[in-house]
N, C-alpha and C. Protein backbone atom coordinates (compact mmCIF):
# COMPACT_ATOMS: atom_id res chain seq x y z
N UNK A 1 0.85 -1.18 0.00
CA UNK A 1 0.00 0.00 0.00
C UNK A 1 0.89 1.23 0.00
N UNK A 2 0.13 2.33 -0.76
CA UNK A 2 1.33 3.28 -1.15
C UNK A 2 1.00 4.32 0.25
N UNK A 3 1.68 5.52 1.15
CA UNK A 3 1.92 6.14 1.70
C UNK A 3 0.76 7.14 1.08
N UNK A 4 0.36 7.84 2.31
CA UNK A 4 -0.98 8.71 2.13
C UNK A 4 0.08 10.14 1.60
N UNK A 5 -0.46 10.95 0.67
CA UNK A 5 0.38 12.00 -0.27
C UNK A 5 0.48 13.17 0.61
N UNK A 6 1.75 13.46 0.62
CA UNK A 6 2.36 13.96 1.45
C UNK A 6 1.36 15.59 1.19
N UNK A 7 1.85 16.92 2.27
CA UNK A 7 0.96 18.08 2.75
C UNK A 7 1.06 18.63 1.72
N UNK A 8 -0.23 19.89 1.55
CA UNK A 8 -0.10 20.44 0.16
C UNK A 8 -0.75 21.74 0.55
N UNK A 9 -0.34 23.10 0.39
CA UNK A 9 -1.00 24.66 0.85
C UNK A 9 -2.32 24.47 -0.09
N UNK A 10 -3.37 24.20 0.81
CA UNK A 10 -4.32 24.35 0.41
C UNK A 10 -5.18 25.79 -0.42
N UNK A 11 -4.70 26.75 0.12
CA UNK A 11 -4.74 27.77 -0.34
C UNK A 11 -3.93 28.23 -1.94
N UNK A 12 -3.33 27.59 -1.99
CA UNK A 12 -2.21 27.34 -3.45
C UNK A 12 -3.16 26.89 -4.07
N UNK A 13 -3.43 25.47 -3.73
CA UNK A 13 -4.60 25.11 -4.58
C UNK A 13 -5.79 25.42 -4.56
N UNK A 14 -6.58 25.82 -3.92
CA UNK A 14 -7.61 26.89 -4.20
C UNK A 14 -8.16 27.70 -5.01
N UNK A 15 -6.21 28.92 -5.45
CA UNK A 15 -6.09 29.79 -6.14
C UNK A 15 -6.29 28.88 -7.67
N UNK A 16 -5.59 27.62 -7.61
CA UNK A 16 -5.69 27.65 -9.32
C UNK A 16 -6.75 26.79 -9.76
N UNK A 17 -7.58 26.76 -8.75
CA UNK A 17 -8.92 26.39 -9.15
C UNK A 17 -9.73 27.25 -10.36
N UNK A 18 -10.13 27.22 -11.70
CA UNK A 18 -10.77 28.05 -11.93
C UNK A 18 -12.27 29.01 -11.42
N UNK A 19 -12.71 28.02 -11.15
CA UNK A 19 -14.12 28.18 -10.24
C UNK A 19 -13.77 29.22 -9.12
N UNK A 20 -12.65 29.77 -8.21
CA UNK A 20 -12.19 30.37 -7.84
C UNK A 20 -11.26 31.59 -7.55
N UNK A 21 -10.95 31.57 -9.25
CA UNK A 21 -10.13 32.70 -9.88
C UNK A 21 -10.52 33.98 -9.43
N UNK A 22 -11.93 34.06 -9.27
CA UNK A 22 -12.43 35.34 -8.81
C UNK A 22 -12.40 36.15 -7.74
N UNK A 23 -12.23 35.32 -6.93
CA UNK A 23 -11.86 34.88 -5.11
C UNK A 23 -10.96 36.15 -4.63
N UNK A 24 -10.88 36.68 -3.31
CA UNK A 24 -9.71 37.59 -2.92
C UNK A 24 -8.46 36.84 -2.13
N UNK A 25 -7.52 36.73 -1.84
CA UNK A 25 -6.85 36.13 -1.03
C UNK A 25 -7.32 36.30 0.46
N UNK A 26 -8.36 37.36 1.10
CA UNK A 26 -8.74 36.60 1.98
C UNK A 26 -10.13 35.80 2.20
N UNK A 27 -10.80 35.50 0.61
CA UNK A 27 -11.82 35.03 0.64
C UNK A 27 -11.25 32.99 0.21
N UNK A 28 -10.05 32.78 -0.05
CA UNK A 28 -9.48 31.87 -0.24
C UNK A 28 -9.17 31.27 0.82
N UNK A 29 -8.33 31.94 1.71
CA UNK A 29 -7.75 31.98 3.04
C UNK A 29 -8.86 31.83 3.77
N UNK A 30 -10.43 31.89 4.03
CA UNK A 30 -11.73 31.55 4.82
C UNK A 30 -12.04 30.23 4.02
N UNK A 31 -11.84 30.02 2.74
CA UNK A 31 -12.46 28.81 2.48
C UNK A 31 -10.83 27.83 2.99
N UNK A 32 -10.02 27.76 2.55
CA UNK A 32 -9.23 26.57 2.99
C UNK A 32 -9.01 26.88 4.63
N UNK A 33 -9.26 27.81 5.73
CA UNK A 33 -9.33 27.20 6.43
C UNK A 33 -10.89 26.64 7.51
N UNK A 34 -11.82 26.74 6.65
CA UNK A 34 -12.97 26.13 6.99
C UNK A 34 -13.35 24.73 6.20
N UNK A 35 -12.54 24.50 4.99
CA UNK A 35 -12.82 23.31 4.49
C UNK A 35 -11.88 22.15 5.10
N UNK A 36 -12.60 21.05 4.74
CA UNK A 36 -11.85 19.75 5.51
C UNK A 36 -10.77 19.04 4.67
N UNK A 37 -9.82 18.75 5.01
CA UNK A 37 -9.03 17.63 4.62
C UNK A 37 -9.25 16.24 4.81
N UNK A 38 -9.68 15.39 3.90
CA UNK A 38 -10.09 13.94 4.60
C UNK A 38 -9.19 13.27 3.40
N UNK A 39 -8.67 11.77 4.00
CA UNK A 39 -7.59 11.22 3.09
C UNK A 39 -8.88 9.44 3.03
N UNK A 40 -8.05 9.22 1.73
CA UNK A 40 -8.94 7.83 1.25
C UNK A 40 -7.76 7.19 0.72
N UNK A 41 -8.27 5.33 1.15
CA UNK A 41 -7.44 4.81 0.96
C UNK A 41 -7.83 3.81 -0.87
N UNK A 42 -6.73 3.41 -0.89
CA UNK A 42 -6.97 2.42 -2.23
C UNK A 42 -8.58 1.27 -2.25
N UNK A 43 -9.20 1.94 -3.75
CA UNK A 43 -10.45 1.08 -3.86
C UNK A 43 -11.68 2.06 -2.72
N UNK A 44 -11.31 2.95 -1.73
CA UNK A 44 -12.29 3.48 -1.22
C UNK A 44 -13.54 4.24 -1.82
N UNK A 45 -14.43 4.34 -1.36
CA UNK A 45 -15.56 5.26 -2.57
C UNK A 45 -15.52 6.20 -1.40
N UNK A 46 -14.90 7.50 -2.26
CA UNK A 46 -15.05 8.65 -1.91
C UNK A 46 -16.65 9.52 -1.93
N UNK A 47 -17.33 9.43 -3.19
CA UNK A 47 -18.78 9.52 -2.76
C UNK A 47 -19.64 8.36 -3.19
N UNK A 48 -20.95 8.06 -3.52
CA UNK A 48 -21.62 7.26 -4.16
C UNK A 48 -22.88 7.66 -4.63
N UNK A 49 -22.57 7.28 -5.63
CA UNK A 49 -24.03 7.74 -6.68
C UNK A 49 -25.34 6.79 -5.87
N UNK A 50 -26.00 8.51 -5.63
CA UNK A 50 -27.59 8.47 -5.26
C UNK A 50 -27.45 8.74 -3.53
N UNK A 51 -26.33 8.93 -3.06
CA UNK A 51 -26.09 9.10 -1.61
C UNK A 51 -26.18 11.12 -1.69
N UNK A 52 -27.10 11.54 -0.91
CA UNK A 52 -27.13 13.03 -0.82
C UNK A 52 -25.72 13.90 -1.08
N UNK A 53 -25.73 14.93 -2.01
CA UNK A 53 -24.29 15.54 -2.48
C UNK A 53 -24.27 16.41 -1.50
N UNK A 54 -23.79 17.18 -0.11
CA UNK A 54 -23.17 18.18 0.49
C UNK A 54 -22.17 18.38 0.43
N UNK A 55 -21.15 18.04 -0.83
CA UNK A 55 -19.36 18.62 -0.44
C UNK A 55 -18.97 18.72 -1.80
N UNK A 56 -18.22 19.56 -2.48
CA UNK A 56 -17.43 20.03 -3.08
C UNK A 56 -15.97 19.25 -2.89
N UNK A 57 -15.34 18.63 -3.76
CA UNK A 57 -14.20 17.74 -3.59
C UNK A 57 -13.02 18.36 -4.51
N UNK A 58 -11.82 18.80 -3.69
CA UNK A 58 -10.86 19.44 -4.37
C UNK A 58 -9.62 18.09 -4.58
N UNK A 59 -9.28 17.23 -5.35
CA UNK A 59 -7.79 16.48 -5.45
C UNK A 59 -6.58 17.15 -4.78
N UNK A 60 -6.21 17.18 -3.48
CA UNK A 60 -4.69 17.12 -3.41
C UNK A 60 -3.68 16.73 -3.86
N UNK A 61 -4.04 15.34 -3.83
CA UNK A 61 -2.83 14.33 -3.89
C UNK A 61 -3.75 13.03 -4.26
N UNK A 62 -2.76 12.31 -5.39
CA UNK A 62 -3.39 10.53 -5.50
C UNK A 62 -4.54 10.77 -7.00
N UNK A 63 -5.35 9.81 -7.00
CA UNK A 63 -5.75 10.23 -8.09
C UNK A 63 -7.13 9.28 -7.95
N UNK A 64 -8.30 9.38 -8.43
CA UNK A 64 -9.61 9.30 -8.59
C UNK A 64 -10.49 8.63 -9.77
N UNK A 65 -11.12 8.06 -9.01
CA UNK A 65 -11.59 7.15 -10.71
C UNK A 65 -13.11 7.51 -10.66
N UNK A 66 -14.01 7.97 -11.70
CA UNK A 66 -15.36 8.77 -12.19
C UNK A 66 -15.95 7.35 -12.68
N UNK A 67 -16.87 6.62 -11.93
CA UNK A 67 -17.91 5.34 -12.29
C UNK A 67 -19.45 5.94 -11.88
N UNK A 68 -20.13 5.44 -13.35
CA UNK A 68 -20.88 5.33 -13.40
C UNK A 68 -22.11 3.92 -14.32
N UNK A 69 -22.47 3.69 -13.09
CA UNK A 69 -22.96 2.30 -13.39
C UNK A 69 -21.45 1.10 -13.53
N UNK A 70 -20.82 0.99 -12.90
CA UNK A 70 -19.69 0.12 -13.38
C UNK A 70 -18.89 0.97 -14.28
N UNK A 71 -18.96 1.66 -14.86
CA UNK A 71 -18.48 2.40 -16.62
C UNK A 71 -17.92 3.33 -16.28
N UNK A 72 -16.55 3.44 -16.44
CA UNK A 72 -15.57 4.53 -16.01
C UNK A 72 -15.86 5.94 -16.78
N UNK A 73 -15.99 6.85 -16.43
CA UNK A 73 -16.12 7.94 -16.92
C UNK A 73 -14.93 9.28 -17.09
N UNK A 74 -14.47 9.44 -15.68
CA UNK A 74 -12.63 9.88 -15.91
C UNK A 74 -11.97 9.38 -14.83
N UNK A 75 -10.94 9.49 -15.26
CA UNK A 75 -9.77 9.88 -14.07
C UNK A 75 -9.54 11.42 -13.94
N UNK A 76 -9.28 11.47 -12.36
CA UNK A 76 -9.43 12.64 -11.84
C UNK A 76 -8.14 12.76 -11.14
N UNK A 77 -7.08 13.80 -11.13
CA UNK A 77 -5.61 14.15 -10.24
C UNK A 77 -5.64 15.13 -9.39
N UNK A 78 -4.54 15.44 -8.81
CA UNK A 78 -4.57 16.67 -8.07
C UNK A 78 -4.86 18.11 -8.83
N UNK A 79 -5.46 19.19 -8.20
CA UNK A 79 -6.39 20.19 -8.75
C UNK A 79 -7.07 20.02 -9.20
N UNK A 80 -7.64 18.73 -9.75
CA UNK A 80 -9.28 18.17 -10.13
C UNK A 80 -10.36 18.43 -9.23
N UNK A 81 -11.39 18.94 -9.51
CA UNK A 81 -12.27 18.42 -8.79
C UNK A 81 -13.46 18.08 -9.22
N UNK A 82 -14.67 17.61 -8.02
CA UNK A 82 -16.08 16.98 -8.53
C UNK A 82 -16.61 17.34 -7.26
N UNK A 83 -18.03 17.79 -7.58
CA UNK A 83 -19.01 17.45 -6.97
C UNK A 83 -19.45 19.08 -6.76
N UNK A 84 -19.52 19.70 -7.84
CA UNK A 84 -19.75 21.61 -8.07
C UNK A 84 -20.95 21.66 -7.82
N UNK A 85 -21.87 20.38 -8.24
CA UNK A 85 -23.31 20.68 -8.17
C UNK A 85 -23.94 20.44 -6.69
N UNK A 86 -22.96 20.04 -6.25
CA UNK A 86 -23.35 19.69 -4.35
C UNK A 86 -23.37 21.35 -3.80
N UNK A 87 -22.63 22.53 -4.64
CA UNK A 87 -22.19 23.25 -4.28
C UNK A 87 -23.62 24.58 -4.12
N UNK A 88 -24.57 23.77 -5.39
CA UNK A 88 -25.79 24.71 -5.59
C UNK A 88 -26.63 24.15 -5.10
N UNK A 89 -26.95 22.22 -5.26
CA UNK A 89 -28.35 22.00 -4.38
C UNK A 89 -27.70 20.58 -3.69
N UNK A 90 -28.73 20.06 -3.20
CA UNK A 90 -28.14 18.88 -2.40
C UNK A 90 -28.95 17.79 -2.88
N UNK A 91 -28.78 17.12 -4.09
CA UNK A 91 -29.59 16.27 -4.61
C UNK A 91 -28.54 15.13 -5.11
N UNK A 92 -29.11 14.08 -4.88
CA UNK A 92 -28.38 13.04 -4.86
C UNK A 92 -27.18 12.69 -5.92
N UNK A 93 -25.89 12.19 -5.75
CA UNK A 93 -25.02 11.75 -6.57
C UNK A 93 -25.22 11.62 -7.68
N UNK A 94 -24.38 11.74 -8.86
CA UNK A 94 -24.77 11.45 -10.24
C UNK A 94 -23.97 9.85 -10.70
N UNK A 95 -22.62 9.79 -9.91
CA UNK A 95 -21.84 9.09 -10.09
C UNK A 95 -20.89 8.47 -8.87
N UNK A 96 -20.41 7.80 -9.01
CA UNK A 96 -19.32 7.32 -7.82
C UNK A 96 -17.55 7.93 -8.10
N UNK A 97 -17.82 7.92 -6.91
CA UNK A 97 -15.69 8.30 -7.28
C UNK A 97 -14.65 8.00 -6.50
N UNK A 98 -14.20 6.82 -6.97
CA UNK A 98 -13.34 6.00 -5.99
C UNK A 98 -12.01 6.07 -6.33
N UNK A 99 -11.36 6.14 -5.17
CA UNK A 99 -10.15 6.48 -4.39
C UNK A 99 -9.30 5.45 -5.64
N UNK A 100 -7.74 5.63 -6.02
CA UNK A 100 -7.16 4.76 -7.33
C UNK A 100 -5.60 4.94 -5.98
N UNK A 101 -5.50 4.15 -5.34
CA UNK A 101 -4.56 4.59 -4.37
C UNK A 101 -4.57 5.74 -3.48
N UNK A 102 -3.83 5.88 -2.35
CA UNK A 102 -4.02 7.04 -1.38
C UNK A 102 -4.72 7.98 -1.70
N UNK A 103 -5.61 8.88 -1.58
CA UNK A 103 -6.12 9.68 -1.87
C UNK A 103 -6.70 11.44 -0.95
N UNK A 104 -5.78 12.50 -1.05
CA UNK A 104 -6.42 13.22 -0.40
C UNK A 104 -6.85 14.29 -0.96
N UNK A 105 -8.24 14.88 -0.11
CA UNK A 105 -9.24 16.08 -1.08
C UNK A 105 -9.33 17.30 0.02
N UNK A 106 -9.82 17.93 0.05
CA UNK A 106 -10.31 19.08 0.56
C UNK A 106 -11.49 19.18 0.19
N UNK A 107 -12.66 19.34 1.18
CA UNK A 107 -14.31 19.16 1.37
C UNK A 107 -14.85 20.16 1.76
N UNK A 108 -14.91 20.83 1.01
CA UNK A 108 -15.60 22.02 1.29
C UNK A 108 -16.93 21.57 1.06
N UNK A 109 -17.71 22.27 2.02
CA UNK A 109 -19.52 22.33 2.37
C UNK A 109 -19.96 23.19 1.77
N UNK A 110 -21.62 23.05 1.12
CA UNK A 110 -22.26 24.49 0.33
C UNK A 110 -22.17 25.72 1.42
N UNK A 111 -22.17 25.51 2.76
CA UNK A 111 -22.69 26.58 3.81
C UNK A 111 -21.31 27.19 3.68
N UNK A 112 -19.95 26.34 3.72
CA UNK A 112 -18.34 26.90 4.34
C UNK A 112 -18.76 27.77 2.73
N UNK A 113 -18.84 27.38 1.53
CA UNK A 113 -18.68 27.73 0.59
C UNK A 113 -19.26 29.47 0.06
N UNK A 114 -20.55 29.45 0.40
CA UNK A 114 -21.38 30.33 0.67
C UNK A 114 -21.49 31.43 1.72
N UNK A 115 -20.72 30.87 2.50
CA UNK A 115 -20.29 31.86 4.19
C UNK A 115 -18.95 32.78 3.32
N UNK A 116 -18.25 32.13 2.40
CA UNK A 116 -16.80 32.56 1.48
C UNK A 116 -16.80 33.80 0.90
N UNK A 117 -18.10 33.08 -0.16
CA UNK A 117 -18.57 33.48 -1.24
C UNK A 117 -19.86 34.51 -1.76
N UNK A 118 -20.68 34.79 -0.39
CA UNK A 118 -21.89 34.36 -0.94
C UNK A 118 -22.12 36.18 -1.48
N UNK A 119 -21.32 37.38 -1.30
CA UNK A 119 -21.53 38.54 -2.03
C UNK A 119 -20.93 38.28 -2.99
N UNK A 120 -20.27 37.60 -4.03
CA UNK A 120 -19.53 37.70 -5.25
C UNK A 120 -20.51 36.91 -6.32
N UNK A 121 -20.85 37.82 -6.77
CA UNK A 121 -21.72 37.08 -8.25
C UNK A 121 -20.94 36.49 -9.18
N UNK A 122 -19.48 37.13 -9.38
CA UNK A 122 -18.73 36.29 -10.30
C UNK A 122 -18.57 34.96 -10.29
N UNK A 123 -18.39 35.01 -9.12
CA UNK A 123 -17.93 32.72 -8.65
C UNK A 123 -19.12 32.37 -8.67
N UNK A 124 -20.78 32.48 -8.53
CA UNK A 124 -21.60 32.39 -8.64
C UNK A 124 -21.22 31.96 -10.18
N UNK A 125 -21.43 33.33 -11.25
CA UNK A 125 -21.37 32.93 -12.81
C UNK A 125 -20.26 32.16 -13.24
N UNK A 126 -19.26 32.06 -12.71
CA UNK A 126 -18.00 30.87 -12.76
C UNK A 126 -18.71 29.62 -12.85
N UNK A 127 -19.01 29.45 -11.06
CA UNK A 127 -19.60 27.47 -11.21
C UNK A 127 -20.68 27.78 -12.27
N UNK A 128 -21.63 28.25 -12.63
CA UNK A 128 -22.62 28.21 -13.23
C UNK A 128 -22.22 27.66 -14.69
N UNK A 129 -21.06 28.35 -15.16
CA UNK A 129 -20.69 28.20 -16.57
C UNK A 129 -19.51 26.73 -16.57
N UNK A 130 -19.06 26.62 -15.21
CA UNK A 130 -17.81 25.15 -15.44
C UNK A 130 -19.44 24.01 -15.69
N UNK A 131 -20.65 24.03 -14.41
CA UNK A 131 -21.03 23.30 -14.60
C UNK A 131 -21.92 22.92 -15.69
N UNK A 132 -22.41 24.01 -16.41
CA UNK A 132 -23.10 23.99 -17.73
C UNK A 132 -22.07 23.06 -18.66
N UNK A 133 -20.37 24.18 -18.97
CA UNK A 133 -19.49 23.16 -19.95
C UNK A 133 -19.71 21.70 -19.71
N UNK A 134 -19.34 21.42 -18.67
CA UNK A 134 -19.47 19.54 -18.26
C UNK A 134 -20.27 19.03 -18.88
N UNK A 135 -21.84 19.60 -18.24
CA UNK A 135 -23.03 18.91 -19.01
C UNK A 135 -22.82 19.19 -20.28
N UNK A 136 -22.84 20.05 -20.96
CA UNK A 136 -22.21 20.19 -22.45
C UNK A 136 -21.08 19.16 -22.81
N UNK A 137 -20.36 19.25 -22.36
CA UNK A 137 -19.37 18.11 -23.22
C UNK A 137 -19.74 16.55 -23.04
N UNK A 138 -21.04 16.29 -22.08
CA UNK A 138 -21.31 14.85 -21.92
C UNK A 138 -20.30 14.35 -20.51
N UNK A 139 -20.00 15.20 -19.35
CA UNK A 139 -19.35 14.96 -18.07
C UNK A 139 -19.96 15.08 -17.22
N UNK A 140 -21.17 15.15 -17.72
CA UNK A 140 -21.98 14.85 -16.05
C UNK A 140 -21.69 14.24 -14.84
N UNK A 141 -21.00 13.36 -15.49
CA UNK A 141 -20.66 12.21 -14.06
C UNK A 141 -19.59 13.23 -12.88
N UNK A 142 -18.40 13.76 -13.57
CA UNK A 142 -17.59 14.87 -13.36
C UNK A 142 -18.03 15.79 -12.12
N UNK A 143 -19.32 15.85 -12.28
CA UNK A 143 -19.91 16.96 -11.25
C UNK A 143 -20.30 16.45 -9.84
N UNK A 144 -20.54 15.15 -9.86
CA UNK A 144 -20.91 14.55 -8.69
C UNK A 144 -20.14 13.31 -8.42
């Protein structure tokens, strides 16, 4: 079993989130330190399709596999993330996304997210338009 991936400035990654570009450095600095760090091990299911979406999942470290119905949909790395649409309502999983060795994310909640965010209309029209592209390109699974 491989070693859980070593520390990573969450706030670094934050910034090169696109969904976040809009962000101030101290509206970055409130979300990474109200969001969670949780680590997953090899074969773990990080979420599961049809289980209620509340978290936003940022890739640290390790890397992520996108199933739906059995049927792989992507691989996911560090600065990846899934689950944008947890970010607007809380309706059940679209897809599963299991852990491909060690795996750690940063979990941000709609409330931590919204407590961040919630005067900036731009990051508002940001997720609005990453999560439209997805469904547009046929990545639905991507989002949850």
């Amino acid at each position: 079993m491989s070693a859980a991936p070593g520390p990573v400035d969450a706030q670094t990654v934050l910034r090169s989130v696109p969904l976040f570009s809009s962000l101030s450095k101290s509206q970055i600095r409130t979300m990474a330190t109200t969001a969670k760090e949780r680590s997953y091990r090899d074969g773990d299911t990080i979420v599961k399709q049809g289980e209620k979406g509340i978290g936003f999942y940022l890739i640290l470290g390790g890397r992520a596999r996108v199933e739906k119905a059995g049927q792989k949909l992507a691989d996911l790395g560090p600065g990846q993330f899934f689950g944008e649409m947890a970010l607007l309502d809380e309706l059940p999983r679209t897809a599963d996304v299991k852990a491909q060795g060690a795996v750690k994310c940063l979990v941000l909640s709609p409330w931590e997210f919204w407590a961040a965010v919630g005067n900036e209309p731009e990051v508002l029209r940001t997720l609005l338009k990453e999560t439209v592209r997805r469904l547009r390109s046929g990545a639905a699974g991507l989002s949850e």
